[in-house]
Protein backbone atom coordinates (compact mmCIF):
# COMPACT_ATOMS: atom_id res chain seq x y z
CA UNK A 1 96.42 214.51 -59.82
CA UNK A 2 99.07 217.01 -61.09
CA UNK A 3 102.33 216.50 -58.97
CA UNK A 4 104.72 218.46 -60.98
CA UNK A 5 104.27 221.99 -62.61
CA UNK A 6 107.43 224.09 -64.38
CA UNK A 7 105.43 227.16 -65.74
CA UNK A 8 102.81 229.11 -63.43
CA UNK A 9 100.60 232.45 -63.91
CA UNK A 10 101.22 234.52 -60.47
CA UNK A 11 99.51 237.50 -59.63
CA UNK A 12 101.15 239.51 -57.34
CA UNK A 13 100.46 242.74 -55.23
CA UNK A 14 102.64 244.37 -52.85
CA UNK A 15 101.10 246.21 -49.85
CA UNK A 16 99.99 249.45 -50.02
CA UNK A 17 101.52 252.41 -47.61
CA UNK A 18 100.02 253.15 -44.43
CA UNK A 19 98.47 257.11 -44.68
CA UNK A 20 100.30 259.80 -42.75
CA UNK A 21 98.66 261.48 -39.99
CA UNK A 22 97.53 265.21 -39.42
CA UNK A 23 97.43 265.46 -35.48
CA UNK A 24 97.85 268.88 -33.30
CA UNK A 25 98.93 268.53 -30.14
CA UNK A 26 96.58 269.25 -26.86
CA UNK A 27 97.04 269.60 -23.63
CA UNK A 28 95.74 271.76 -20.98
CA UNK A 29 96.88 275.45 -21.48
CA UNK A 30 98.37 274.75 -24.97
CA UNK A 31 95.12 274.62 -27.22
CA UNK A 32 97.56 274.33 -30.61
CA UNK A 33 100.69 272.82 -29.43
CA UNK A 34 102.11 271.84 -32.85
CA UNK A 35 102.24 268.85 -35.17
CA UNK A 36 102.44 265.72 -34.43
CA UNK A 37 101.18 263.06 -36.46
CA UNK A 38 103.65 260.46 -37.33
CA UNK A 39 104.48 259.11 -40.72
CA UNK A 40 102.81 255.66 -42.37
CA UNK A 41 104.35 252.39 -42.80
CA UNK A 42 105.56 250.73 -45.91
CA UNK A 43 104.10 248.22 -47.75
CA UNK A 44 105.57 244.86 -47.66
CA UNK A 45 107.49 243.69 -50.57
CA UNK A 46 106.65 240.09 -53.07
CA UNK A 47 110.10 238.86 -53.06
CA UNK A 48 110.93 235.19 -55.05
CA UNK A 49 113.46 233.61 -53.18
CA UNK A 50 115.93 230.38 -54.38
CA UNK A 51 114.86 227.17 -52.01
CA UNK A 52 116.81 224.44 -52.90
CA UNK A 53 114.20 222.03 -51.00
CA UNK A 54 111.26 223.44 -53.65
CA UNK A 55 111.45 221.20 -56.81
CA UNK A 56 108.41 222.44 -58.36
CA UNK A 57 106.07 225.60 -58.69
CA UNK A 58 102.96 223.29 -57.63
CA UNK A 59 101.95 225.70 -54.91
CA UNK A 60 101.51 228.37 -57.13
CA UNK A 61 99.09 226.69 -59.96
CA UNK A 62 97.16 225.90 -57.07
CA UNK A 63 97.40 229.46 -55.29
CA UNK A 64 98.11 231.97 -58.23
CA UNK A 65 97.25 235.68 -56.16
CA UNK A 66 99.89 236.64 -53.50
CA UNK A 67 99.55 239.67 -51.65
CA UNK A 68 102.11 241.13 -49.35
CA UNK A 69 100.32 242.68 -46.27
CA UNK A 70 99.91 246.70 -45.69
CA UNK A 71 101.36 249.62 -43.85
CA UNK A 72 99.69 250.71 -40.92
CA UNK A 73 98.69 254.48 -41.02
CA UNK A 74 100.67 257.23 -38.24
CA UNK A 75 98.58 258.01 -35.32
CA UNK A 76 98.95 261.41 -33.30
CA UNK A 77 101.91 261.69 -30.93
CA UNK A 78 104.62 261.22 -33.76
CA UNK A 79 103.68 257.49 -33.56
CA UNK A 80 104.37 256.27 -36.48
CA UNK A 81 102.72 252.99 -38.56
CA UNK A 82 104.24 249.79 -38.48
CA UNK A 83 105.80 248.58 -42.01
CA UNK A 84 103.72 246.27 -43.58
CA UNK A 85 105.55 242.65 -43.54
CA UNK A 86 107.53 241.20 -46.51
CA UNK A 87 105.71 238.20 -48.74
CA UNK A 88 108.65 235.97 -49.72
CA UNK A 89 107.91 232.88 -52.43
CA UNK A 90 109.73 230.45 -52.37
CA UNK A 91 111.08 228.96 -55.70
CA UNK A 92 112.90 226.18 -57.33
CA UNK A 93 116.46 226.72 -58.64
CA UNK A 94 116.48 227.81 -62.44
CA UNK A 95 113.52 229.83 -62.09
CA UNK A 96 113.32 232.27 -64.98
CA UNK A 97 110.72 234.93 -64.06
CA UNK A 98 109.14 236.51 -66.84
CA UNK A 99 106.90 239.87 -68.01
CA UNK A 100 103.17 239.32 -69.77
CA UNK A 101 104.83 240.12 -72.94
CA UNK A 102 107.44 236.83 -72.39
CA UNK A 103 110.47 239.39 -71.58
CA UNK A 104 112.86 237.70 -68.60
CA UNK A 105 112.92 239.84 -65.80
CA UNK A 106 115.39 237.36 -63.88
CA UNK A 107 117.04 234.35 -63.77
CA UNK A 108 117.48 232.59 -60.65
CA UNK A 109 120.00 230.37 -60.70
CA UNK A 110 121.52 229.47 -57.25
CA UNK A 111 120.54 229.03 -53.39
CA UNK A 112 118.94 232.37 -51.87
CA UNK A 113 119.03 234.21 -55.08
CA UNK A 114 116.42 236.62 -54.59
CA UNK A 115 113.77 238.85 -56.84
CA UNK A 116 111.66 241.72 -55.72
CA UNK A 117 108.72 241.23 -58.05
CA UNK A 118 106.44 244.07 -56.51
CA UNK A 119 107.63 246.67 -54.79
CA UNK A 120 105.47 247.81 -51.36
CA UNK A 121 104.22 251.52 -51.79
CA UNK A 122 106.06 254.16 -49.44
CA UNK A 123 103.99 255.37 -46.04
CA UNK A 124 102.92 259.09 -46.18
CA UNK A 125 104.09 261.64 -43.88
CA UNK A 126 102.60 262.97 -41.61
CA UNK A 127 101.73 266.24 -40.56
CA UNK A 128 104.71 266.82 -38.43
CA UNK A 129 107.45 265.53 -40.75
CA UNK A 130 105.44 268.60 -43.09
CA UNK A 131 106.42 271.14 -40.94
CA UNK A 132 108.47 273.99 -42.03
CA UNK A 133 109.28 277.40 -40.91
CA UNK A 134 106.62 278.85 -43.30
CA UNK A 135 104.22 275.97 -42.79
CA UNK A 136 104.25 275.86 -38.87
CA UNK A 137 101.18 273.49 -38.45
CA UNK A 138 99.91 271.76 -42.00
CA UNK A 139 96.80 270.48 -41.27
CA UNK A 140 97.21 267.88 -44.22
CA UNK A 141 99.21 264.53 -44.74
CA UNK A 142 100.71 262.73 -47.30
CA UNK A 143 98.44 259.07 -48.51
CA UNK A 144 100.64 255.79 -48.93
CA UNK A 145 101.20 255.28 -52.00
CA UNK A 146 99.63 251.75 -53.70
CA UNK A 147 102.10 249.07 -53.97
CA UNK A 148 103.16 247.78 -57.19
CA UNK A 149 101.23 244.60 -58.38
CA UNK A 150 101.02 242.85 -61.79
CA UNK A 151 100.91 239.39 -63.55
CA UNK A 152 104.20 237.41 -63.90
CA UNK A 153 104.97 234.37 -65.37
CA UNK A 154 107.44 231.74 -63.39
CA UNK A 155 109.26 229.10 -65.71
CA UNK A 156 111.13 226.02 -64.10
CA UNK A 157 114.20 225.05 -66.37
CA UNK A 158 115.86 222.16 -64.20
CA UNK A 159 119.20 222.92 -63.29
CA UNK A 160 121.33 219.71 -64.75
CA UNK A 161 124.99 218.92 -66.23
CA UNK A 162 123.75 216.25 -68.14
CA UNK A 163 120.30 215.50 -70.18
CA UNK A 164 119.08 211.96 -71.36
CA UNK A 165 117.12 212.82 -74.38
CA UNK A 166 115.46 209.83 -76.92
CA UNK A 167 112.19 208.35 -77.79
CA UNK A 168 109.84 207.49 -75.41
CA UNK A 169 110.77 204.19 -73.64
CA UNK A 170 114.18 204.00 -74.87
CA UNK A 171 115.37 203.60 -71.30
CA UNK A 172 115.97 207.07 -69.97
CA UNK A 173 114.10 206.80 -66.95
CA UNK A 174 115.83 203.06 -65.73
CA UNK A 175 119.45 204.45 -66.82
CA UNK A 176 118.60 207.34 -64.71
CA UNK A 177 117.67 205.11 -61.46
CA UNK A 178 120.77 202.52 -61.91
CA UNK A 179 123.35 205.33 -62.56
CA UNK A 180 121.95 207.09 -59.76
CA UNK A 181 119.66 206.95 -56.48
CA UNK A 182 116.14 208.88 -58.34
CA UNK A 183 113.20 206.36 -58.44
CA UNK A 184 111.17 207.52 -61.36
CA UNK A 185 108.10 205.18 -62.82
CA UNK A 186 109.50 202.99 -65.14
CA UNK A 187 107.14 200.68 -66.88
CA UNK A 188 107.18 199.20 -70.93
CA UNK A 189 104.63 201.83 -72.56
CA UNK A 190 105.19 205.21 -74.47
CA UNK A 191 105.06 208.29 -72.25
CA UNK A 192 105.51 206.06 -68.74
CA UNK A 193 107.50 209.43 -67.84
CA UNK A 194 105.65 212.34 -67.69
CA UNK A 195 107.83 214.98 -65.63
CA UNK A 196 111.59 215.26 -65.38
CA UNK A 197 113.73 213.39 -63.06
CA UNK A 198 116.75 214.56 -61.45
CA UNK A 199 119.23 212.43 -59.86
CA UNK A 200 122.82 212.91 -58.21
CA UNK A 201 125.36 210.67 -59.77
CA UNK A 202 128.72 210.14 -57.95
CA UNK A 203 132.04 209.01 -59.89
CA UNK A 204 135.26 209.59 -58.10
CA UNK A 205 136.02 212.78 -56.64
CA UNK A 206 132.85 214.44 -59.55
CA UNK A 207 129.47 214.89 -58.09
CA UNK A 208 127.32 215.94 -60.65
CA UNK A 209 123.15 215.68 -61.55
CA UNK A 210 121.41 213.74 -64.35
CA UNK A 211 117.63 214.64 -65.98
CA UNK A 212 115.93 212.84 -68.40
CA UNK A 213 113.65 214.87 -70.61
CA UNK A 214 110.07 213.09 -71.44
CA UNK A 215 108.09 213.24 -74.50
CA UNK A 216 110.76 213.82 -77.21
CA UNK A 217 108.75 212.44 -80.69
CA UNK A 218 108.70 214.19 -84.63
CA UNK A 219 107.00 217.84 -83.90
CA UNK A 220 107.69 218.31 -80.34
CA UNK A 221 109.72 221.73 -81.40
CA UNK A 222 106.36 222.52 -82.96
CA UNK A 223 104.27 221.67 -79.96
CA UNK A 224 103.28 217.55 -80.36
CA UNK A 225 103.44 215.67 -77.81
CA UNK A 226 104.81 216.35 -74.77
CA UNK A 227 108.35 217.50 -75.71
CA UNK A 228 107.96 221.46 -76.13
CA UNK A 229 106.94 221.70 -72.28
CA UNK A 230 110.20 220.45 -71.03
CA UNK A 231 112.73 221.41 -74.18
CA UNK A 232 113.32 224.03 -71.83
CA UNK A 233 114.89 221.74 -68.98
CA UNK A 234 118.10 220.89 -71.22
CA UNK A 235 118.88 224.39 -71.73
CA UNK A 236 121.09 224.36 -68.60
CA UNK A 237 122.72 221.58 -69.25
CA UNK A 238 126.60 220.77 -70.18
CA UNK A 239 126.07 217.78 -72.17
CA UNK A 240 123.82 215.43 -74.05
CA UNK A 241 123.29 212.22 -73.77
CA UNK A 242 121.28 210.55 -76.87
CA UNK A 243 119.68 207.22 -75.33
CA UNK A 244 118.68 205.39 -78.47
CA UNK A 245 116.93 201.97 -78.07
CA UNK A 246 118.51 198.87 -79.58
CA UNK A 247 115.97 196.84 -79.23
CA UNK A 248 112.75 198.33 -80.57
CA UNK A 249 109.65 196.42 -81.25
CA UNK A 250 108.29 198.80 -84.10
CA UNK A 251 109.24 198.00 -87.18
CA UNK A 252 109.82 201.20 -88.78
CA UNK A 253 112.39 202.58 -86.62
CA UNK A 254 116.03 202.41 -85.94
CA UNK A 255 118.35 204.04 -83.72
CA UNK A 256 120.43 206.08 -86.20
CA UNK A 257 116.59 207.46 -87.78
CA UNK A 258 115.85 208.02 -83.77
CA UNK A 259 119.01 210.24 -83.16
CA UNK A 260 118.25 212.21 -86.52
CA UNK A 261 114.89 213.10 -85.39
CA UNK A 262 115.97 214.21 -82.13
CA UNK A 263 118.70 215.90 -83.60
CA UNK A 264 116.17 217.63 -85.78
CA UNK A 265 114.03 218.56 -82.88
CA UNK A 266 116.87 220.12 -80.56
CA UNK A 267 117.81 222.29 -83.85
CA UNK A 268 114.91 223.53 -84.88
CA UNK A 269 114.29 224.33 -80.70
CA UNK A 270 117.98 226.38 -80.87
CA UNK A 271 120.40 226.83 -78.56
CA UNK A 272 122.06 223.89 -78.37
CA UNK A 273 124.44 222.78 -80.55
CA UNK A 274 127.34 224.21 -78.73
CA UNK A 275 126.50 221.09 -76.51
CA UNK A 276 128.98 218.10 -76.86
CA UNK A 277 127.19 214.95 -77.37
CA UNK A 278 127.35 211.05 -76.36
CA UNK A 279 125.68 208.10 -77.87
CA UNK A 280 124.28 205.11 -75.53
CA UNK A 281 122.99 202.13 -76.65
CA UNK A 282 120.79 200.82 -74.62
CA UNK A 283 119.42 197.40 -73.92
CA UNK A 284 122.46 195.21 -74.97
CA UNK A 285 121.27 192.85 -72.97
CA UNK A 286 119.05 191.27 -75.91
CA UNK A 287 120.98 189.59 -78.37
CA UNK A 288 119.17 191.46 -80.83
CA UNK A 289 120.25 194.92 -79.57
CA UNK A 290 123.65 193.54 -78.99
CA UNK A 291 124.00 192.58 -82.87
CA UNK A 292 122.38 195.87 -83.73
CA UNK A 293 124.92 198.16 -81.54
CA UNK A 294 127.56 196.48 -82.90
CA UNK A 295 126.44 196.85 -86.39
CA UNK A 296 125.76 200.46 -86.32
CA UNK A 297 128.80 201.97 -83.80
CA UNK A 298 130.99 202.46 -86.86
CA UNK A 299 128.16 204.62 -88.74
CA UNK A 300 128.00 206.62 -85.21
CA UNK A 301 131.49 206.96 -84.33
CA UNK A 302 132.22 207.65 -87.86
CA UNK A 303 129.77 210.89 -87.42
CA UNK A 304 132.20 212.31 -84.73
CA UNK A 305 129.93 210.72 -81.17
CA UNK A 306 131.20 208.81 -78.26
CA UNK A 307 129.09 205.82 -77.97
CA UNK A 308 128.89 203.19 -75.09
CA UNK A 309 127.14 200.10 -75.54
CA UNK A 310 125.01 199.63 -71.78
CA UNK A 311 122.46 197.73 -70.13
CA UNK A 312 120.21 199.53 -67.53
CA UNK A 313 119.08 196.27 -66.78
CA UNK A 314 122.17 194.06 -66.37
CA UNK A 315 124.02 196.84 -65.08
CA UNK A 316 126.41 196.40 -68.13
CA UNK A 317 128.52 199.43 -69.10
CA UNK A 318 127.29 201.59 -66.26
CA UNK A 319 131.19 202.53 -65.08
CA UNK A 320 132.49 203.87 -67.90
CA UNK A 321 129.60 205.61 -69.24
CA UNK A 322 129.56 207.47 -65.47
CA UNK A 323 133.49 208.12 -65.56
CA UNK A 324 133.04 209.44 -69.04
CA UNK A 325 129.90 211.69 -68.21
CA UNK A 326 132.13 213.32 -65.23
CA UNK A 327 135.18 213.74 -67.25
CA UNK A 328 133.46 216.18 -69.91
CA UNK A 329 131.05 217.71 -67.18
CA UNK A 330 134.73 218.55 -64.80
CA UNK A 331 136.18 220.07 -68.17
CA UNK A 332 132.40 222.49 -68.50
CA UNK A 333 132.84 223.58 -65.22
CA UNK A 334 136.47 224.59 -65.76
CA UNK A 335 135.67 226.17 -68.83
CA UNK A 336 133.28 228.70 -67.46
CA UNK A 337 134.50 232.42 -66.52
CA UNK A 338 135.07 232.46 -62.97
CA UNK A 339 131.88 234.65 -61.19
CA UNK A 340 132.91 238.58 -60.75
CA UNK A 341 132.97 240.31 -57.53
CA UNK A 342 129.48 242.19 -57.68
CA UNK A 343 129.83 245.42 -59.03
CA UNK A 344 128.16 248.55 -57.97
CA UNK A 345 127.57 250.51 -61.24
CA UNK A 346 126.58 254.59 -61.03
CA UNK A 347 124.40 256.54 -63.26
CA UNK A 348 124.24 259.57 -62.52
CA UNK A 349 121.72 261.98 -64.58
CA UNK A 350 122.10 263.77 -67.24
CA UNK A 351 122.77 267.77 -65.96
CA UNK A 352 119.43 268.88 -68.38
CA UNK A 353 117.78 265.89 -66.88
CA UNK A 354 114.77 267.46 -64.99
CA UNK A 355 112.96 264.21 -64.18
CA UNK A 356 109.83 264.59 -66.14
CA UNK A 357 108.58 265.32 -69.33
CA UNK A 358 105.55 267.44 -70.70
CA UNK A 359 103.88 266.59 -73.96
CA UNK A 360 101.03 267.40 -76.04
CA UNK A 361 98.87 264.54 -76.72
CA UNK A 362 96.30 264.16 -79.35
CA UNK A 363 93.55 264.52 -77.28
CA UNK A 364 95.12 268.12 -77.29
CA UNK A 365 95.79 267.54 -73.06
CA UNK A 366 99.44 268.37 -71.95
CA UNK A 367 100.67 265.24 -70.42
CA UNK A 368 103.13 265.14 -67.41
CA UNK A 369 105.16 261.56 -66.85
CA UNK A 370 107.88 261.53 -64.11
CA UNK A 371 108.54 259.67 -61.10
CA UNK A 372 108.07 262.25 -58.83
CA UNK A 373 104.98 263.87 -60.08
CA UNK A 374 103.34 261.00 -60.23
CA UNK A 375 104.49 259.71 -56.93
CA UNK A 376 102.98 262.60 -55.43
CA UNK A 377 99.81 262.77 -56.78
CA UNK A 378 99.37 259.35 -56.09
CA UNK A 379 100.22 260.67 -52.47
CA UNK A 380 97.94 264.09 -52.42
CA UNK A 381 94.58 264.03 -50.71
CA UNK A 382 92.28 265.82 -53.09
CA UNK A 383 89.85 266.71 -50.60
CA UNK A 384 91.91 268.98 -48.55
CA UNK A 385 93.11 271.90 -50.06
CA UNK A 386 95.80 272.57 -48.24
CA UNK A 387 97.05 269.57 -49.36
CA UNK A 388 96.26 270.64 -52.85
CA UNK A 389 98.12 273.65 -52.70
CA UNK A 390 101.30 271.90 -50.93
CA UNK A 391 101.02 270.11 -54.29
CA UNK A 392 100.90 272.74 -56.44
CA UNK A 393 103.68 274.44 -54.55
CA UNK A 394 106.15 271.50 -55.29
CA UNK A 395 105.34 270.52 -58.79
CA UNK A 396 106.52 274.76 -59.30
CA UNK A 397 109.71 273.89 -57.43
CA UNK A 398 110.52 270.81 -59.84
CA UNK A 399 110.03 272.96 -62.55
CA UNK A 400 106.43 271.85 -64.21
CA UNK A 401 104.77 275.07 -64.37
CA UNK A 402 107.82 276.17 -66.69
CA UNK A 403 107.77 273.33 -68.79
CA UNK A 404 104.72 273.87 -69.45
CA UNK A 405 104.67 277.50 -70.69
CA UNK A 406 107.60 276.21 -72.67
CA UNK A 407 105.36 273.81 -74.39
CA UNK A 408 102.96 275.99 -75.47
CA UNK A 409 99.98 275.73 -72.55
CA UNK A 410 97.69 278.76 -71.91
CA UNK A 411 95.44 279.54 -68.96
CA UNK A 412 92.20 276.90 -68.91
CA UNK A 413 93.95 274.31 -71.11
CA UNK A 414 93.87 270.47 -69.67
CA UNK A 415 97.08 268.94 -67.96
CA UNK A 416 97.07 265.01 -67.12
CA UNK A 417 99.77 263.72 -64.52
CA UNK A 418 100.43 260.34 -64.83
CA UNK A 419 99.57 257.28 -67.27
CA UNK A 420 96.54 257.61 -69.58
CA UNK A 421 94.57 254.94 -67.81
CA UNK A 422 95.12 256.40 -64.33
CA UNK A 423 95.94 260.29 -64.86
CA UNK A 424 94.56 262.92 -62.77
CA UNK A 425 93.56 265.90 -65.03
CA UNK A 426 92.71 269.28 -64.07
CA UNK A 427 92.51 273.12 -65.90
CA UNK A 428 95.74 274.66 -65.70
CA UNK A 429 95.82 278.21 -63.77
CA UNK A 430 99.66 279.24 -63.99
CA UNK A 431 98.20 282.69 -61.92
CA UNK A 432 96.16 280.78 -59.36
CA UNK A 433 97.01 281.12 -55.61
CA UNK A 434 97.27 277.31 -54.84
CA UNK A 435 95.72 275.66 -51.51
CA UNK A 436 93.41 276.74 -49.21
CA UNK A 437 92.74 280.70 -48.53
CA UNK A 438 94.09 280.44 -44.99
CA UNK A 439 97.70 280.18 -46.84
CA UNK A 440 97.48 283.45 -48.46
CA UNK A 441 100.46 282.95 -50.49
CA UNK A 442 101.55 279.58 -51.29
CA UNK A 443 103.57 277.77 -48.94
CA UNK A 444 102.56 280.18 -45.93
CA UNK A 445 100.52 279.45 -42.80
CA UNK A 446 99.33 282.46 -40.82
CA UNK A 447 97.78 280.41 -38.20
CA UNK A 448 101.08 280.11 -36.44
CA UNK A 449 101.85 284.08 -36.93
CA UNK A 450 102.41 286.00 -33.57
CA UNK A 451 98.64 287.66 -32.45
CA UNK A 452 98.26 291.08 -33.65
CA UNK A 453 97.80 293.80 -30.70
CA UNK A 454 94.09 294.50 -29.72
CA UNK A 455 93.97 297.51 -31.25
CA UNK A 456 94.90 296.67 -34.59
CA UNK A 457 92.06 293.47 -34.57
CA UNK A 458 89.77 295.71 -33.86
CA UNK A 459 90.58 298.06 -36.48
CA UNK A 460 90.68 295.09 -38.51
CA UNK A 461 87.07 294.37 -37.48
CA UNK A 462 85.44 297.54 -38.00
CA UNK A 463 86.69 297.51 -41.40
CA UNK A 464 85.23 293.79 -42.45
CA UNK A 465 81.97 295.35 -40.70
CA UNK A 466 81.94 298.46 -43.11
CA UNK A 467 82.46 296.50 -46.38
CA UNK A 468 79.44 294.27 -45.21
CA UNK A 469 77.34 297.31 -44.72
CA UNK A 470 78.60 298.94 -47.88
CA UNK A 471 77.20 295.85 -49.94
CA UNK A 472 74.02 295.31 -48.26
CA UNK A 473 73.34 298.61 -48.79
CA UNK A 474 74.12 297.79 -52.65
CA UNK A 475 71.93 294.82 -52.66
CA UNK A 476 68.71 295.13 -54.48
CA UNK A 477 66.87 291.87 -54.13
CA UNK A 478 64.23 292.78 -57.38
């Protein structure tokens, strides 16, 4: 049963944004008291979150699809919808979060470091935060626009200051649970370790952690064996530690051939060779690994490596190698650059910077891509067209209708807003009165005008009756 997992496949989905309302207000003697529908709630965010009591992304491989919960829409009486709640994920430290296309979109190194990984989708107003002094009483409101949601890929890369790496059963994993108090399965076959341990190693006034990295053979920077899926757990680290075995039953290897091929392995993986490195040989306790450390500890020492000659075993050479380990992990830490106050950096926009762009495509439609143009068709209800024309009236105030007689449209051609999977296309009419015909003009509302005098309406009246008569009369059913 799998017990350990350092890459996962999440799919995540933020909640979606409650719809605005589009309320009038009643009550007895006031038949259209105004607007008052009250605004959506937001979606709730998919936020990773640093837990220093999560080792592993287990959960996840089990439970891949995570979905934050939704806005609830406005009702009438300026009520609005309550925000849809948060979805926070828990991860291990040295989480790297990346895109489909293996991009990292952050690394998350430290306790309650914290990742938005989809965004919720904004409520929709309602009719009553749409009021205006030439739209009195819109009888439209604003949808909630769909959260974000996508496929990202989590990657565990243990946090450690030092990494055993060596052959399989060289002695990584019983160094690692003498030197400190980690209990891995140790046992005298290949590949007895199959996940990473971490332990906590104490020596003087140096606390520091130890991992031992499983599977290193020939090939694993090429994908053999078991090596290439946790490479990535010494990337952290401040030194290595080459654990070669002394005492080897197979006849055709030694311990300087060992280091060479995992030399070979960790350069052809990259990134490492600013690393210092130390040399233990292990099992001295056999007189045949004693004879064979000493024989070869010139050859290594020669080559520019520390070595210690240890015993996981008897417990021989334990002390020093700790002491040593601390020493060169307390001179890493001093060596890094101090952490920088956060800084807040501006952008501001360019002055020519309109916040969209029109371009021809090959299909021959005239494509608009923006933030806000596409935010707000995502947030227009086609079926009112009121709402339509409250659209129309704000994608002329941003500037799109210019842009586009800039770029060459004409009355009738095709305009897409938004990407090419998901674009809403319609006929351009640069002349056409936009919304319903109640508006008259765009952006008025003459159902809030002050009533015309009685005399007047029925002028008004007679008039409508006249131009009926005048085109029945006109009518010639054959």
């Amino acid at each position: 049963m799998t017990t350990f997992v350092d890459r996962v496949e999440l799919h995540v989905a933020a909640g979606n944004g409650g719809h605005g309302c589009a309320s009038v207000h009643r009550e007895k003697f006031k038949p259209l008291g105004g607007p008052d529908g009250g605004n959506g709630g937001r979606g709730g965010d998919v936020i990773l979150v640093v837990d220093q009591s999560v080792t592993t992304l287990l959960d996840y491989h089990h439970s891949p699809h995570r979905k934050a919960t939704n806005g609830k829409p406005g009702e009438g009486g300026n009520r609005s919808g309550k925000d849809g709640q948060d979805l926070v994920l828990p991860v291990p430290d040295g989480t790297v979060v990346l895109d489909g296309q293996g991009n990292v979109l952050a690394d998350m190194v430290g306790h309650g470091t914290s990742y938005v990984a989809a965004e919720g989708g904004r409520g929709g107003l309602g009719n009553a935060a749409l009021a205006s002094a030439r739209r009195k009483a819109p009888g439209f409101a604003l949808l909630g626009e769909p959260g974000r949601s996508g496929d990202i890929v989590l990657e565990l890369k243990t946090v450690a200051d030092v990494a055993l790496v060596g052959y399989p059963s060289a002695g990584k994993s019983s160094l690692i649970s003498v030197l400190s108090a980690a209990k891995p399965k140790i046992a005298d076959y290949p590949f007895t370790t199959l996940v990473p341990n971490l332990g906590v190693v104490t020596a003087g006034s140096t606390v520091y952690t130890i991992a031992d990295v499983p599977g290193l053979i020939p090939g694993a920077s090429q994908g053999r064996g078991l090596g290439l899926e946790f490479l990535r757990h010494v990337e952290r680290c401040s030194v290595l530690v080459h654990v070669l075995d002394t005492a080897t039953l197979e006849s055709d290897r030694d311990p300087v051939t060992d280091l060479d091929v995992i030399e070979e392995e960790l350069r052809q993986y990259g990134g490492l060779d600013d690393r210092p490195r130390i040399v233990v040989l292990n099992k001295i306790d056999i007189p045949d690994g004693k004879d064979l450390a000493d024989m070869i500890r010139p050859d290594l020492e020669a080559r520019g490596y520390r070595v210690f000659e240890v015993s996981a075993v008897a417990h021989m050479g334990l002390r020093e190698l700790s002491f040593a380990l601390a020493e060169i992990v307390a001179q890493a830490r001093a060596a890094k650059p101090k952490e920088e106050a956060t800084r807040i950096v501006i952008r501001p926009k360019a002055v020519d910077d309109a916040g969209f762009t029109v371009t021809l495509g090959e299909d021959g439609l005239y494509r608009v891509r923006g933030e806000k143009p596409e935010r707000w068709v995502r947030q227009t209800d086609f079926t009112n067209d009121e709402a339509v024309g409250y659209l129309a009236d704000r994608l002329n105030r941003l500037g799109v209708e210019d842009q586009l007689m800039k770029a060459g449209a004409r009355a009738g051609d095709g305009v897409a807003i938004g990407p090419e999977e998901d674009a809403v296309v319609f006929d351009w009419e640069p002349t056409m009165m936009a919304g319903a015909e109640m508006l008259g003009r765009r952006g008025e509302d003459h159902r809030m005008e002050a009533p015309r005098p009685a005399a007047q309406r029925r002028k008004d009246r007679q008039a409508e009756r006249d131009e009926a008569d005048r085109e029945f009369d006109g009518f010639d059913p054959f």
